[in-house]
Protein backbone atom coordinates (compact mmCIF):
# COMPACT_ATOMS: atom_id res chain seq x y z
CA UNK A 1 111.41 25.61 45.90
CA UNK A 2 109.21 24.63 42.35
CA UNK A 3 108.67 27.48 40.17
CA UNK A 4 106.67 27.69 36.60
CA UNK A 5 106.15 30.17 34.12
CA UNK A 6 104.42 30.08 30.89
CA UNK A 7 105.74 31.50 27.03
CA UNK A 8 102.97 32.73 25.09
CA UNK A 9 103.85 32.63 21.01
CA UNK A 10 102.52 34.75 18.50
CA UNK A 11 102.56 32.64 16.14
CA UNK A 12 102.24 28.78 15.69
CA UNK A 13 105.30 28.81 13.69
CA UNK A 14 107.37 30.70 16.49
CA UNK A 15 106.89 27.69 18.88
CA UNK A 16 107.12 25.41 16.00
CA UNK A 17 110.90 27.01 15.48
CA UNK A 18 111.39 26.87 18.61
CA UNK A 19 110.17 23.40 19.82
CA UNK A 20 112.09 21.86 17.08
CA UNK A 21 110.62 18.88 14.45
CA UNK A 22 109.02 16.31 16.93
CA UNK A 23 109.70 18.70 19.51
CA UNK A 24 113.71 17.51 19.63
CA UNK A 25 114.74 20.80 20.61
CA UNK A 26 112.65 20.70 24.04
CA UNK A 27 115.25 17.58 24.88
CA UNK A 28 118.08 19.45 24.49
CA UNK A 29 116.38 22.30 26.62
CA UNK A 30 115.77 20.07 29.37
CA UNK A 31 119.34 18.18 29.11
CA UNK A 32 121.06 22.39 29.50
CA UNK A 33 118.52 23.75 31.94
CA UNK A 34 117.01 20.57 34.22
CA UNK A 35 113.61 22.00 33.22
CA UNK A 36 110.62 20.09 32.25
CA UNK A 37 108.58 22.07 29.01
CA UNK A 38 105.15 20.62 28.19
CA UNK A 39 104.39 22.55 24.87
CA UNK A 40 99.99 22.91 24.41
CA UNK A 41 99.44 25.09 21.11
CA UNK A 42 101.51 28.26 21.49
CA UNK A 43 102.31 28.19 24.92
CA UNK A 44 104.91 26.59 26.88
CA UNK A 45 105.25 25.78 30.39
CA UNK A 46 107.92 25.42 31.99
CA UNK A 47 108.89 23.99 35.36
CA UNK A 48 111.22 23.05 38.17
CA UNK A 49 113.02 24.75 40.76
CA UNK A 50 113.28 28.33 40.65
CA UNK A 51 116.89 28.09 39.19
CA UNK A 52 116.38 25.63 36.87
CA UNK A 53 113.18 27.88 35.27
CA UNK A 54 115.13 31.42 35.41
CA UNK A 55 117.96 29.81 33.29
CA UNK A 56 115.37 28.27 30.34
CA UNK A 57 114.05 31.81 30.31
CA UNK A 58 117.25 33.42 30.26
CA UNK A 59 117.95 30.84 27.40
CA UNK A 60 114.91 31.01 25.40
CA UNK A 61 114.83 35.12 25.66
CA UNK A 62 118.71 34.28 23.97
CA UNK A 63 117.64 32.75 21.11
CA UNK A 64 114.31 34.87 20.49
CA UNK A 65 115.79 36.60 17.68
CA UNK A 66 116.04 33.54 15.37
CA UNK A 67 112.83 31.89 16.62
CA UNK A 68 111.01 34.96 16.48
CA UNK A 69 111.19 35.31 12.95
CA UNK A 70 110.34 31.46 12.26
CA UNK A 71 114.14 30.49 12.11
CA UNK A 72 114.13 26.70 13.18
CA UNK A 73 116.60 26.24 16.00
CA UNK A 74 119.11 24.04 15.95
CA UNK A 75 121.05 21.88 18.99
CA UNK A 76 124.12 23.59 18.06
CA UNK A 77 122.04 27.44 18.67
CA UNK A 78 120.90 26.07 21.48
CA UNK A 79 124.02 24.38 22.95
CA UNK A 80 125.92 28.12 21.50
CA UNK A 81 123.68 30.42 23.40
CA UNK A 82 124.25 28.19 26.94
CA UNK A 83 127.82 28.25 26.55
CA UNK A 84 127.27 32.35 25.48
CA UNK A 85 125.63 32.45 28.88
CA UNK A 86 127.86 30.04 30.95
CA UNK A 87 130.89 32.53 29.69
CA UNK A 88 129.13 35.61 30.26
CA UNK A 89 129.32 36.98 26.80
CA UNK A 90 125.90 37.82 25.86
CA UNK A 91 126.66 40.57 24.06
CA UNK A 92 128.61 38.52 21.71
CA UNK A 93 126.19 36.44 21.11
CA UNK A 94 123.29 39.22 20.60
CA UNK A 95 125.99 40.29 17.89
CA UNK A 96 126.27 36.25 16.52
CA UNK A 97 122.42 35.89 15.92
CA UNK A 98 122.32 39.43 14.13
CA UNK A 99 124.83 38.68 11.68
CA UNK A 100 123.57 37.36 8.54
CA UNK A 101 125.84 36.74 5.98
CA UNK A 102 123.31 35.72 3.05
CA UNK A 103 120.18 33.19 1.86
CA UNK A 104 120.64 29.74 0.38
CA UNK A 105 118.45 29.28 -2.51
CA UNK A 106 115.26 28.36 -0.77
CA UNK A 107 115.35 31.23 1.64
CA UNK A 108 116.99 29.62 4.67
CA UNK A 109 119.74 32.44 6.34
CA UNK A 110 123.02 32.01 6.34
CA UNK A 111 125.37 33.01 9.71
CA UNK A 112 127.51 31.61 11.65
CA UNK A 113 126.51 29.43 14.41
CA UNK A 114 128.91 29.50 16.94
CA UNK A 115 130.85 32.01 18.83
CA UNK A 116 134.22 30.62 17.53
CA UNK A 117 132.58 30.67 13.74
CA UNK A 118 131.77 34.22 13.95
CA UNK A 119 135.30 35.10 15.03
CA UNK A 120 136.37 33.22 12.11
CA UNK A 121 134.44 34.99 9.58
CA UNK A 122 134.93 38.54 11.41
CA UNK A 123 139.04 37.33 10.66
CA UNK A 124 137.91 36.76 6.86
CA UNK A 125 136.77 39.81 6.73
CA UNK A 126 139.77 41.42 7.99
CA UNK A 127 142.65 39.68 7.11
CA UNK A 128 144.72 39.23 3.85
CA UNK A 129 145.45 36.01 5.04
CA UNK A 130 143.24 33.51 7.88
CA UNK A 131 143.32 29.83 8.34
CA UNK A 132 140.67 28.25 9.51
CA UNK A 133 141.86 24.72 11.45
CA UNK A 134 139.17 22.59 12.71
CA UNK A 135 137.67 18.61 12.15
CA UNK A 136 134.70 17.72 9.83
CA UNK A 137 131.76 19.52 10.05
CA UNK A 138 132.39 23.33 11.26
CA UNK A 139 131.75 25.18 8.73
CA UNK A 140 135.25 26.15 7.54
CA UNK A 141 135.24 25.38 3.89
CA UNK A 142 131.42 26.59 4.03
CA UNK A 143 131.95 29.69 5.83
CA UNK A 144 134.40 30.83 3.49
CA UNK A 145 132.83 29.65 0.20
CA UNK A 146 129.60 32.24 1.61
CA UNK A 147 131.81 35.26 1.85
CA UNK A 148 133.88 34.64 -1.05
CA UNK A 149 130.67 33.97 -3.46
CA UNK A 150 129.29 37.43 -1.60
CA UNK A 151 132.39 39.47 -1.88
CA UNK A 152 132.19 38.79 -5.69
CA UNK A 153 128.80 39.33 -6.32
CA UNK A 154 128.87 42.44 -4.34
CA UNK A 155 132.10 42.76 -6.74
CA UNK A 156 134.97 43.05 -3.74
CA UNK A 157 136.75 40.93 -5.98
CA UNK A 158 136.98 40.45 -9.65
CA UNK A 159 137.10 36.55 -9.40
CA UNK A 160 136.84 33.53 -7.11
CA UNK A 161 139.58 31.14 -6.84
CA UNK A 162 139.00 27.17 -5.18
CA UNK A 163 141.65 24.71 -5.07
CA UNK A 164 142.32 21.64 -2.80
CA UNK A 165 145.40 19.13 -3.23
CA UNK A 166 143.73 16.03 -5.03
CA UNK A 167 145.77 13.93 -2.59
CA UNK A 168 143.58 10.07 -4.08
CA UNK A 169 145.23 10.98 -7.57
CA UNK A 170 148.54 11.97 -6.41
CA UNK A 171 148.15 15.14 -7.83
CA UNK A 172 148.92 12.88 -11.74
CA UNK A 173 145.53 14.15 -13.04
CA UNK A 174 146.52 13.22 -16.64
CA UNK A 175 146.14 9.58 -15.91
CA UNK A 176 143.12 9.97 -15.51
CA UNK A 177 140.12 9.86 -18.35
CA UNK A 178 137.79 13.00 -19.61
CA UNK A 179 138.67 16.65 -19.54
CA UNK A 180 140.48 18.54 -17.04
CA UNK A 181 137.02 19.62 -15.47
CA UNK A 182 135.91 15.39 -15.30
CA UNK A 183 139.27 14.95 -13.77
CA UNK A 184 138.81 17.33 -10.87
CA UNK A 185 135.58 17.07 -10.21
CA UNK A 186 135.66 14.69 -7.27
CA UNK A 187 137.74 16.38 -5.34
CA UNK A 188 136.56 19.31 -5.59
CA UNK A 189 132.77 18.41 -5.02
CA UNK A 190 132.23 19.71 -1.50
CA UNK A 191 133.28 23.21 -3.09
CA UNK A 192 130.87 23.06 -5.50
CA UNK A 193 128.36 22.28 -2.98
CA UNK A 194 128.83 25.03 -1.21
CA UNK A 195 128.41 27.42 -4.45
CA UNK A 196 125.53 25.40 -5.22
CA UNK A 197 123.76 26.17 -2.11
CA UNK A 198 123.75 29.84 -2.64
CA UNK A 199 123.42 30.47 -6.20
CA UNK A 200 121.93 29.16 -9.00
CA UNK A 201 123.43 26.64 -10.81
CA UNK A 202 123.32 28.13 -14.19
CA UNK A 203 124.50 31.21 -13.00
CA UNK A 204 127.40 29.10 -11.76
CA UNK A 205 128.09 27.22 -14.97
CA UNK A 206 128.42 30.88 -16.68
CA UNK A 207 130.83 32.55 -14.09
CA UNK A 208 133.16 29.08 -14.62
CA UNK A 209 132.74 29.69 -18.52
CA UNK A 210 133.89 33.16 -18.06
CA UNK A 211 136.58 32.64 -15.65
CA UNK A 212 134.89 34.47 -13.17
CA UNK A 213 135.10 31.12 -10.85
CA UNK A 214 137.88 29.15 -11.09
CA UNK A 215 137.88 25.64 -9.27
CA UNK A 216 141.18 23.82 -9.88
CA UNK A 217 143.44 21.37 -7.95
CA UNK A 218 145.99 22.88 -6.26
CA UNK A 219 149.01 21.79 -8.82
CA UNK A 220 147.67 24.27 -11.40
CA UNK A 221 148.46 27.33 -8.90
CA UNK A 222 151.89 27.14 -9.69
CA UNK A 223 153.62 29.92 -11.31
CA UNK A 224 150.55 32.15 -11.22
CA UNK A 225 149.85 35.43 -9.00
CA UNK A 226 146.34 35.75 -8.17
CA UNK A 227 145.33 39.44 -8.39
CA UNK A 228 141.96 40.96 -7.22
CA UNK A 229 140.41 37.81 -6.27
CA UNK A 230 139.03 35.79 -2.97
CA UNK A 231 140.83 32.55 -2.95
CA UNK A 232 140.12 29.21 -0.87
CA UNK A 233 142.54 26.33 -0.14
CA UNK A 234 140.47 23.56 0.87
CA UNK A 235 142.10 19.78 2.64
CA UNK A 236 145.50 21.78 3.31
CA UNK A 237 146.03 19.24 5.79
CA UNK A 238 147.03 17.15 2.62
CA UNK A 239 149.59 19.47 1.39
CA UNK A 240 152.93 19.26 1.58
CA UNK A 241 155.48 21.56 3.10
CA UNK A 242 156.48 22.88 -0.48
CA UNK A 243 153.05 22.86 -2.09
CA UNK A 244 151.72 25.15 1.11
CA UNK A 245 154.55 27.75 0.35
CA UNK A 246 153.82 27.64 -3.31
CA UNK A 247 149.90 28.62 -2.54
CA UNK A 248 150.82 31.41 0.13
CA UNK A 249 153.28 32.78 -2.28
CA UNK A 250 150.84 33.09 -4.86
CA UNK A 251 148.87 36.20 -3.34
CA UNK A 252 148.91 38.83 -5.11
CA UNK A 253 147.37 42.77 -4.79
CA UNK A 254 144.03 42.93 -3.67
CA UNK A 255 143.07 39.69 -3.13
CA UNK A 256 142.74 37.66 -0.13
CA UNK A 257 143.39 33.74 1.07
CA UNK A 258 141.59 31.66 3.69
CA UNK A 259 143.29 28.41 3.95
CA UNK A 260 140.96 25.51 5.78
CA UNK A 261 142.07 22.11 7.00
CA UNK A 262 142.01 19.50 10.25
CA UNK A 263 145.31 18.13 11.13
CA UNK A 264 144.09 15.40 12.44
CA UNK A 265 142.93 14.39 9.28
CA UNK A 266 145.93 14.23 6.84
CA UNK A 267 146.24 11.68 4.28
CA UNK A 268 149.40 12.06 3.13
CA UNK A 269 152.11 9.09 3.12
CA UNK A 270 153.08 8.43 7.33
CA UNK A 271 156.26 9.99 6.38
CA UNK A 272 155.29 13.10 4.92
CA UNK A 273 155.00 16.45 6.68
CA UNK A 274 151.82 18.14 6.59
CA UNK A 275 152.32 21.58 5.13
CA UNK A 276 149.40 23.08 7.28
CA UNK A 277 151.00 21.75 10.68
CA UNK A 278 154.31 23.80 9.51
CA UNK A 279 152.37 26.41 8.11
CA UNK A 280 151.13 27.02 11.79
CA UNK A 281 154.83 26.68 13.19
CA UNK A 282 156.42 29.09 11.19
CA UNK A 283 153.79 31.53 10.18
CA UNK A 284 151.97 32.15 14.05
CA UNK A 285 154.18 34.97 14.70
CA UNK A 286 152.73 37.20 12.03
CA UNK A 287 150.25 39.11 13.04
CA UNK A 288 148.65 39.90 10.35
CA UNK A 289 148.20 36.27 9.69
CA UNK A 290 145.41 35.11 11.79
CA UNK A 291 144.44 31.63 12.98
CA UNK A 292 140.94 30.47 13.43
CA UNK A 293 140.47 26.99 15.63
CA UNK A 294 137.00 25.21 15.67
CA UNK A 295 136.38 22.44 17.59
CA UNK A 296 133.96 19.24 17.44
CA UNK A 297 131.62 21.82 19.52
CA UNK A 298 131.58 24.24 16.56
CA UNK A 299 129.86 20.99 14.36
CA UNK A 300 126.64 21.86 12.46
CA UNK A 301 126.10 18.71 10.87
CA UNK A 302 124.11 15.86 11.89
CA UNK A 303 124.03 15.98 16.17
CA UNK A 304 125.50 12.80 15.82
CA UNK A 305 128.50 14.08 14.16
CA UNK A 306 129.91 15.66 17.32
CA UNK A 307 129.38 12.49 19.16
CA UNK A 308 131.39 10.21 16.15
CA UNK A 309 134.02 12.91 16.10
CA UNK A 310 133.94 12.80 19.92
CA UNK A 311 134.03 8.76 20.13
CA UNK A 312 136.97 8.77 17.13
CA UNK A 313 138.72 11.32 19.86
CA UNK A 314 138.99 9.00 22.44
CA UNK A 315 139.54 5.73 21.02
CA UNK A 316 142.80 7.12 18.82
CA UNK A 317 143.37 8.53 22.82
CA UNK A 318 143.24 4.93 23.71
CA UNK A 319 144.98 3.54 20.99
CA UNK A 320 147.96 5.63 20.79
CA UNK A 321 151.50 5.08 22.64
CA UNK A 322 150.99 8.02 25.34
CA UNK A 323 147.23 6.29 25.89
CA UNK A 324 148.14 2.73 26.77
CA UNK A 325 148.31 1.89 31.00
């Protein structure tokens, strides 16, 4: 049997956030609920069979806390809240869309996006100690860069430490030309970008003058102990076995660690162990360790992103010993 029912907005700007730019969103709608949506001014109708139009209201009363408020929806909030409802875990999500973690610059709120994000950041928030394991694109590095800027300007910690291995220069940074902070600099760029995003830039550039942020390659960790501050390891993936116990060993009172990195993206020689892979062996057991997976379905990049990461997936399937016929 057909069914319709029609949304009235308040505001231009709620359909607008809801709808999506060129009304994109309204595909992805229809490709999760079978439902046609004809949009005319601030009201949408919806239609189809009765099933089809219960679950796009279920769905749309889901997300009416971000597009309530003028938040532009996403495909992955979309795609989040239908798997929130597909898994009965409403309430989880009701908790997802609440929690915001902070602003960028121009006003846009920060939180986490998926259901396996917010677990992530509710670990950061209570562990000494989280990985965060996942392929491009799921907020890992970004995630943790939010609550570590916002833990020290809420002053949780006394200083912010980010360090990656800088795999392309073999870690020989003093073969290369300019200062220490020239040297680094490209590998440590998607860090930055994630400061960047949050706070101003001067405000930056004087916290790094002071100390106060400290973004380094991973070889200048060693010997230290890192007291009273929130530090990231970035790419660990690319370190080895001995660098990885050399970083976790460097913890010191007060201070906290999220290590990030995708496995499946390691470019270290084909011979060399990733230290991540054995950090996960060995260290699992621990329980108050805790490991955070995201998948290609926790991507908030470009939609297209998911689908290259998801093409990538099965062509190396194809391609690999256990995949041939």
């Amino acid at each position: 049997m057909s069914a319709s029912t029609t949304i009235h907005f308040d505001a231009m700007e709620q359909a607008i956030a809801l709808a999506g730019e060129h009304e994109e969103n309204l595909k992805v709608f229809r490709q999760q609920t079978g439902a046609a949506y004809v949009l005319r001014g601030q009201s949408l109708q919806v239609s189809g069979t009765e099933q089809q139009v219960q679950l796009a209201k279920t769905l749309i009363q889901a997300l009416e806390s971000l597009w309530i408020d003028g938040q532009r929806l996403s495909s992955v909030d979309i795609l989040a809240a239908r798997h929130a409802i597909n898994s009965h875990q409403e309430g989880e999500w009701e908790a997802l869309t609440s929690d915001k973690l902070a602003k960028t610059r121009n006003g846009t709120i920060i939180r986490p996006k998926t259901l396996r994000q917010r677990r992530y950041v509710q670990a950061i928030r209570k562990h000494a100690l989280t990985f965060g394991i996942g392929p491009a694109g799921t907020g890992k590095t970004y995630l943790a860069a939010v609550l570590a800027i916002q833990a020290l300007l809420n002053q949780d910690c006394e200083r912010l430490i980010l360090t990656r291995p800088a795999v392309e220069a073999g870690e020989r940074l003093g073969f290369l030309p300019g200062d220490l902070q020239e040297k680094v600099n490209p590998y440590l760029r998607p860090l930055y970008d994630a400061l960047y995003e949050i706070a101003e830039p001067d405000r930056i550039k004087v916290l790094m003058e002071k100390g106060v942020i400290e973004i380094a390659p991973l070889a200048y960790m060693r010997g230290r102990t890192l007291n009273n501050a929130f530090i990231i390891l970035d790419e660990a993936q690319n370190t080895t076995p001995a660098q990885m116990k050399m970083m976790l060993t460097r913890l010191g009172q007060r201070s906290q660690l999220v290590v990030t990195g995708d496995v499946t993206q390691t470019d270290l020689p084909p011979q060399q162990v990733s230290g991540l892979a054995i950090a996960q062996k060995i260290l699992s057991p621990i329980a108050e360790i805790c490991f955070c997976y995201l998948t290609k379905a926790d991507v908030v990049r470009h939609p297209l992103v998911e689908q290259i990461l998801g093409a990538y997936e099965r062509y190396e399937a194809k391609s690999s010993p256990s995949g041939r016929g």
